[in-house]
N, C-alpha and C. Protein backbone atom coordinates (compact mmCIF):
# COMPACT_ATOMS: atom_id res chain seq x y z
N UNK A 1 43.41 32.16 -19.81
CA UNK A 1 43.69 32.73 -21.11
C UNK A 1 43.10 34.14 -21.21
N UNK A 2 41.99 34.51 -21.01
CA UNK A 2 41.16 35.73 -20.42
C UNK A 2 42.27 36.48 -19.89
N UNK A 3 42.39 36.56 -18.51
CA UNK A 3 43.58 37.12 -17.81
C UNK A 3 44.84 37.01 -18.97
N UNK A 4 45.40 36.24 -19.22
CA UNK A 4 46.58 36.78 -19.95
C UNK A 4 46.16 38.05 -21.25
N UNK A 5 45.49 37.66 -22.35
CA UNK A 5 45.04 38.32 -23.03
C UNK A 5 44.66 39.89 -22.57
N UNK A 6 44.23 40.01 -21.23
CA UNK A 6 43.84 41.07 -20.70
C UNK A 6 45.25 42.10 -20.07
N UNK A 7 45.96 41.43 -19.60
CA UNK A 7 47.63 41.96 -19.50
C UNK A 7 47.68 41.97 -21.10
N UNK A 8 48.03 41.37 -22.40
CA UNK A 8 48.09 41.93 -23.31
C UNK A 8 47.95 43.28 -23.95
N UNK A 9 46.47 43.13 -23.62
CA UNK A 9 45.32 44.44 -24.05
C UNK A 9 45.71 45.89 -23.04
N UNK A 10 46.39 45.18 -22.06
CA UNK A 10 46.71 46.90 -20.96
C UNK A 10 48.28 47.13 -21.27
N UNK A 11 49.10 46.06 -21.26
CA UNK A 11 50.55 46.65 -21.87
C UNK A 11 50.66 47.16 -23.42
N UNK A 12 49.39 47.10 -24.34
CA UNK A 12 49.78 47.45 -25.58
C UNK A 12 48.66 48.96 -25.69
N UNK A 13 48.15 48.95 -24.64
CA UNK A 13 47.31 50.53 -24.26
C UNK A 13 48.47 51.34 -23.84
N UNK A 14 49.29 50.53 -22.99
CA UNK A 14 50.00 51.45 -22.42
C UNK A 14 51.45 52.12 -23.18
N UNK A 15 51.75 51.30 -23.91
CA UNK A 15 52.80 51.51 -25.20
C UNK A 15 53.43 50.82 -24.94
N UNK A 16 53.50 49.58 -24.22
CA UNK A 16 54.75 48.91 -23.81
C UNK A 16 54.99 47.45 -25.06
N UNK A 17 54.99 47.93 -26.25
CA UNK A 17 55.09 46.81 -27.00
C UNK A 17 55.90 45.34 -26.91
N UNK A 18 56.91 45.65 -26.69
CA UNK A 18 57.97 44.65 -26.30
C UNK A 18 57.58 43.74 -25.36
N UNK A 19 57.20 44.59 -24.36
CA UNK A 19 56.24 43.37 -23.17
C UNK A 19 55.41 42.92 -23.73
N UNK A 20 54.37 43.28 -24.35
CA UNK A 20 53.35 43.28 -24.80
C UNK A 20 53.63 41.74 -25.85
N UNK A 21 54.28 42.05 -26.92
CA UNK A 21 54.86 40.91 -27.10
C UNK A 21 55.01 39.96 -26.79
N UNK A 22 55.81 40.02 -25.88
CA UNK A 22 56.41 38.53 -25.21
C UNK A 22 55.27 38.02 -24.40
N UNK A 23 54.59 38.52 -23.91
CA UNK A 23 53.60 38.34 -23.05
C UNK A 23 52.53 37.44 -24.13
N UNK A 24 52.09 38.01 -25.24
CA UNK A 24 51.26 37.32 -26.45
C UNK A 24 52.09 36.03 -26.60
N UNK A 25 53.33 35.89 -27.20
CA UNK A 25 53.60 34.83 -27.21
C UNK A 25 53.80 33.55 -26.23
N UNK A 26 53.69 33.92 -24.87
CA UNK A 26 53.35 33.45 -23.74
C UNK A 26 51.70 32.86 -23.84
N UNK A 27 50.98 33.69 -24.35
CA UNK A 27 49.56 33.23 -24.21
C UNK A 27 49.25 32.53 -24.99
N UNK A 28 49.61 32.41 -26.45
CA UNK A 28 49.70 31.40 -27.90
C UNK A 28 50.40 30.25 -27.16
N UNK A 29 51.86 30.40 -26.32
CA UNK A 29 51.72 29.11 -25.70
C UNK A 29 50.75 28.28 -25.11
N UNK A 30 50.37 28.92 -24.11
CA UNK A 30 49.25 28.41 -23.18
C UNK A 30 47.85 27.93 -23.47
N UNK A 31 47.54 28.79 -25.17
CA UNK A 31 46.80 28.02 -25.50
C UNK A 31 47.02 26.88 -26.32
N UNK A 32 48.33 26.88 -27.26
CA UNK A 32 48.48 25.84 -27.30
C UNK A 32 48.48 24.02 -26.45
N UNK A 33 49.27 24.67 -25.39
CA UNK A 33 48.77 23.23 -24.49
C UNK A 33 47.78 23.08 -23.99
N UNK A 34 46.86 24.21 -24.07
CA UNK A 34 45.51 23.78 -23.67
C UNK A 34 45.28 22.38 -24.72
N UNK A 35 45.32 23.62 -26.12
CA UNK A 35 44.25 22.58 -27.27
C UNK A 35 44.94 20.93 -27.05
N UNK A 36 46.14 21.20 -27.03
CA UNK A 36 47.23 19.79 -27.27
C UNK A 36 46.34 18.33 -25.79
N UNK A 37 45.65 19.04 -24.86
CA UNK A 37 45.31 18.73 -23.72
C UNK A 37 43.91 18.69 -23.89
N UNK A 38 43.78 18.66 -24.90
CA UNK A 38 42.13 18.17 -25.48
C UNK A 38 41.00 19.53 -25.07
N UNK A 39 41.74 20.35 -24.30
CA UNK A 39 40.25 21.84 -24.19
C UNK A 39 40.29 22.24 -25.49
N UNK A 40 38.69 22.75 -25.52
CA UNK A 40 38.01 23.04 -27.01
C UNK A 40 36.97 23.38 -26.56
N UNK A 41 36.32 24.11 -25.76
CA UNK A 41 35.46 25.15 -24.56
C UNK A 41 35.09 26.03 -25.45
N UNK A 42 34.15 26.19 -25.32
CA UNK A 42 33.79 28.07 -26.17
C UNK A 42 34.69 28.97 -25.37
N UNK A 43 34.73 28.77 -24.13
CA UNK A 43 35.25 30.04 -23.39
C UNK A 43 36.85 30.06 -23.95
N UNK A 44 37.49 28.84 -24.06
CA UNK A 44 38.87 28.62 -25.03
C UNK A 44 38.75 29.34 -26.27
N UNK A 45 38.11 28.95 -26.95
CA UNK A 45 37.71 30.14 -28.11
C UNK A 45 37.38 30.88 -28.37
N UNK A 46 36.66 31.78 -27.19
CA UNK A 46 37.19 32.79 -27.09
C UNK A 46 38.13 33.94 -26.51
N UNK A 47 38.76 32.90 -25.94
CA UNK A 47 40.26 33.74 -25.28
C UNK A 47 40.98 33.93 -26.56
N UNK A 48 41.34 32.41 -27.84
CA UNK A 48 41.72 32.27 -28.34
C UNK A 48 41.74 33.45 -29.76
N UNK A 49 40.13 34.04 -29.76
CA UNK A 49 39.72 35.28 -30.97
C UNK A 49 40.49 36.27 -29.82
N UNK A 50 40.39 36.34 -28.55
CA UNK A 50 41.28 37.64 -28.73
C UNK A 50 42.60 37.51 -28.90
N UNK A 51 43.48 36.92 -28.73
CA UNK A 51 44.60 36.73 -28.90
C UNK A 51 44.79 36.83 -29.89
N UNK A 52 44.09 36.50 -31.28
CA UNK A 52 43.92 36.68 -32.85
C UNK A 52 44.12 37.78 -32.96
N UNK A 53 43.36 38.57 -32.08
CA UNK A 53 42.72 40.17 -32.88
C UNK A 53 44.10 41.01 -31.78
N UNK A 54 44.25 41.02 -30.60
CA UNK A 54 46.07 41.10 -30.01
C UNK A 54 46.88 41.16 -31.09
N UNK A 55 47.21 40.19 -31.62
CA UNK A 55 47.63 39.66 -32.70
C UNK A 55 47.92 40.41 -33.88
N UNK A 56 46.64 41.06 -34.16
CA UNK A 56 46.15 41.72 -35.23
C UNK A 56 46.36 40.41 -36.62
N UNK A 57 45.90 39.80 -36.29
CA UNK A 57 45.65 38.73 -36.92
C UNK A 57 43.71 38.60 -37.38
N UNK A 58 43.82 39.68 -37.88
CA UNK A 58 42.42 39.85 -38.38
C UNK A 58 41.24 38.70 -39.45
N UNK A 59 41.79 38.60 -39.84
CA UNK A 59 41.23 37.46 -41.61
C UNK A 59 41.44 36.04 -40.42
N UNK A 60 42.16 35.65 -39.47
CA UNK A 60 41.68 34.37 -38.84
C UNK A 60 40.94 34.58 -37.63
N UNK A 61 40.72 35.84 -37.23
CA UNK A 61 39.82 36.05 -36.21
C UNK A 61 38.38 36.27 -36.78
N UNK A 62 38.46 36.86 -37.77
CA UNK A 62 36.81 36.58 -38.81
C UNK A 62 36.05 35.44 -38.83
N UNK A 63 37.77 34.24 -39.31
CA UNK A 63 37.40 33.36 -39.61
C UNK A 63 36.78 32.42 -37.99
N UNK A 64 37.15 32.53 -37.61
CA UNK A 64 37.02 31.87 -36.17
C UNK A 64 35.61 32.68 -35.42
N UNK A 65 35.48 33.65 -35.51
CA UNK A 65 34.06 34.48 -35.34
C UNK A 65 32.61 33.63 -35.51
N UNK A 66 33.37 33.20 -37.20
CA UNK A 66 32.25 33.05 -38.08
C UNK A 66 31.68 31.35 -37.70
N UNK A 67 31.99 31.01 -36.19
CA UNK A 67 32.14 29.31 -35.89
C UNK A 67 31.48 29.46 -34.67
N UNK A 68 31.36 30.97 -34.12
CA UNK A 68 31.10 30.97 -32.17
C UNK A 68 29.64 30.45 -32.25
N UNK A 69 28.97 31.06 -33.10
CA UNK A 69 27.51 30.68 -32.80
C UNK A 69 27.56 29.15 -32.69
N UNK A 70 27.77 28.57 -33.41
CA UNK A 70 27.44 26.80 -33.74
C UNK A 70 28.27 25.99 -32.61
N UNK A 71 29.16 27.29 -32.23
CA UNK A 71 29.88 26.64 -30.77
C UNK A 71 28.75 26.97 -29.56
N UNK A 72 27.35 27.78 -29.79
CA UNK A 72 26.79 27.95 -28.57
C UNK A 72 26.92 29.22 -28.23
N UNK A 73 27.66 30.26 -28.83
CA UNK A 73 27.92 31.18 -28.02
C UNK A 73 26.54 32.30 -28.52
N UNK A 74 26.29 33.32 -27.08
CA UNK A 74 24.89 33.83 -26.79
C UNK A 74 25.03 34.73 -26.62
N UNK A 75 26.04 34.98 -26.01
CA UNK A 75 26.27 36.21 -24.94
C UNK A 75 27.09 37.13 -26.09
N UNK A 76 25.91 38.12 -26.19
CA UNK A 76 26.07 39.27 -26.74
C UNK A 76 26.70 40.35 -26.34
N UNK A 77 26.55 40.63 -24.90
CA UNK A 77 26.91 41.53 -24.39
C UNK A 77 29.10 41.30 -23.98
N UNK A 78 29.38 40.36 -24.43
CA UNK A 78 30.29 39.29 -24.49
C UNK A 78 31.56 40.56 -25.70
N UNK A 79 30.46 40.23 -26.55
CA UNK A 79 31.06 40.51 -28.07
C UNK A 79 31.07 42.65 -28.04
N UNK A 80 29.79 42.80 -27.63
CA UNK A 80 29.74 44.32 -27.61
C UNK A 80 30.91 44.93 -26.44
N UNK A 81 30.79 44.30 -25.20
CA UNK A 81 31.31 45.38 -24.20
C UNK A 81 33.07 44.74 -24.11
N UNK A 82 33.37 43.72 -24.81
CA UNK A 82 34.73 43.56 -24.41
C UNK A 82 35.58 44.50 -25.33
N UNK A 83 36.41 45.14 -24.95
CA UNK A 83 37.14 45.89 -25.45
C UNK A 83 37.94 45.56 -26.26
N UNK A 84 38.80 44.11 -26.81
CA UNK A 84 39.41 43.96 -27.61
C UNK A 84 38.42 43.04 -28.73
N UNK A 85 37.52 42.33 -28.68
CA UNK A 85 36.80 41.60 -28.86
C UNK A 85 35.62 42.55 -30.27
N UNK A 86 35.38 43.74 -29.52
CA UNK A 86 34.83 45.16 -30.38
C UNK A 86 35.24 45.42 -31.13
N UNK A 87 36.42 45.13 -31.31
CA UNK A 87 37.80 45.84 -32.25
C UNK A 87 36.57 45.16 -33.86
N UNK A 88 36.59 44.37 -33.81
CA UNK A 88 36.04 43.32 -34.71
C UNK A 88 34.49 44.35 -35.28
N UNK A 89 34.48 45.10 -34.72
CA UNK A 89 32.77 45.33 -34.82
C UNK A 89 31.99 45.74 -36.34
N UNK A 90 33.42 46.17 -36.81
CA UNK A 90 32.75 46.71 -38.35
C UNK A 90 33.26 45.67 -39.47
N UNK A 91 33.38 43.94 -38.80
CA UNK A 91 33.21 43.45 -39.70
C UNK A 91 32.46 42.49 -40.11
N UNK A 92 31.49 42.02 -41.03
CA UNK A 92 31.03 41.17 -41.85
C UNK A 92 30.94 39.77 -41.04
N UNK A 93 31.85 39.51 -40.00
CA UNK A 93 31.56 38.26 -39.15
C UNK A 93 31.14 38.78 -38.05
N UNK A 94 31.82 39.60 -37.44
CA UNK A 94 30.91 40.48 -36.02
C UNK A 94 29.12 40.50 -36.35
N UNK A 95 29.49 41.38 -37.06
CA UNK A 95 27.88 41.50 -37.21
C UNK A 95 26.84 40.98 -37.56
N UNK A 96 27.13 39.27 -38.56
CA UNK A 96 26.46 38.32 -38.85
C UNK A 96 26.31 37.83 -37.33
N UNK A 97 27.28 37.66 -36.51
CA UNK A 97 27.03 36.91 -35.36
C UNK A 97 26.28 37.36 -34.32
N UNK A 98 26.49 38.82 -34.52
CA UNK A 98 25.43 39.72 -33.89
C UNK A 98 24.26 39.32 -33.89
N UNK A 99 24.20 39.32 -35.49
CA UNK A 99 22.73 38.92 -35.86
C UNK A 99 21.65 37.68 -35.61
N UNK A 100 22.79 36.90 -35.78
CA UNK A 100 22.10 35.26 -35.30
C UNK A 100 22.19 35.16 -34.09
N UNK A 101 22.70 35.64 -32.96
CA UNK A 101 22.64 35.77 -31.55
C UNK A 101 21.07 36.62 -31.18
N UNK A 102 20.93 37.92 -31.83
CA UNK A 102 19.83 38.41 -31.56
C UNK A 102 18.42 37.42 -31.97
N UNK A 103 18.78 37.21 -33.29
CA UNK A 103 17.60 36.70 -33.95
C UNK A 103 17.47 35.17 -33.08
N UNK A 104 18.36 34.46 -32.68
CA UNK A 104 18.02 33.05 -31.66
C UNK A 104 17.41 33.84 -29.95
N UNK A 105 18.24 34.98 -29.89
CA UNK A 105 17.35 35.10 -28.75
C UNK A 105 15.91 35.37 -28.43
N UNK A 106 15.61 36.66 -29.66
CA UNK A 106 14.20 37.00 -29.49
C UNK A 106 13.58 35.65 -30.25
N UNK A 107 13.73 34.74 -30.61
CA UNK A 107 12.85 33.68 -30.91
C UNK A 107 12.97 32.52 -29.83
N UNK A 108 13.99 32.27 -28.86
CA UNK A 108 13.62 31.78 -27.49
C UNK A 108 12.93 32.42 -26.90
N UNK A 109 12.69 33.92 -26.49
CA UNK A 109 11.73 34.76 -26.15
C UNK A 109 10.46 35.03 -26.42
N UNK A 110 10.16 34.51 -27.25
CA UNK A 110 8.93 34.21 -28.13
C UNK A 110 8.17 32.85 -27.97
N UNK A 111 9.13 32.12 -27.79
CA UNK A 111 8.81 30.85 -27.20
C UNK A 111 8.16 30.70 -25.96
N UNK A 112 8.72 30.86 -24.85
CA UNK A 112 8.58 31.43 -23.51
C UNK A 112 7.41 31.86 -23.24
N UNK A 113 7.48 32.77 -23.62
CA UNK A 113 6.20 34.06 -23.48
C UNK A 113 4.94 33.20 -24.52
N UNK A 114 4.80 32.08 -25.21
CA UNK A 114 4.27 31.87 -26.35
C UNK A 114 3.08 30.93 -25.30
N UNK A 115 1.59 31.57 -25.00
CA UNK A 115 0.81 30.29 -24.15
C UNK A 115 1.09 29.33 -24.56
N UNK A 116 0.84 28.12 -22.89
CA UNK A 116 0.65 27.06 -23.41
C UNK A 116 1.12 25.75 -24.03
């Protein structure tokens, strides 16, 4: 799902909308039979937010944002350096998740380092 999404993200850089297109709706397939096939992976969900934000399906990619943490998700550098995934960055769920990602890490870090 990654890989498809990522052909997404380079045919709609490149102007090729129409591909670009069909290609998205190719990947909404695929995740559909995932879910239908019982995957429900963080890493599924988040192929699945980019395809949202592809999409430009913004207000359900918020919404789905606002779920990664409690799904486990950590990886910060995840959310900052992916290029479609960023798109998200100036909003209200990005940056809460930001936040609770940082704030769980430096308090495992604290732990750790904590004697004893």
């Amino acid at each position: 799902l990654f890989a498809c999404g990522a052909l997404v993200d380079a045919l709609q850089r490149s102007g090729q909308d129409a591909a670009a297109q069909s290609r998205l709706a190719e990947c909404f397939e695929d995740l559909e039979f995932a879910q239908h096939n019982g995957w429900n992976s963080l890493s599924l969900q988040l192929g699945r937010l980019r395809l949202l934000i592809l999409s430009g399906q913004a207000a359900p990619a918020s919404e789905l944002m606002a779920t990664l943490f409690d799904r486990g998700m950590r990886a910060r550098g995840i959310l900052t350096e992916d290029p479609v995934l960023s798109r998200l960055a100036d909003t209200p769920a990005y940056r809460e998740l930001i936040e609770r990602i940082d704030t769980a890490v430096a308090t495992a870090r604290r732990t750790i380092a904590a004697p004893g």
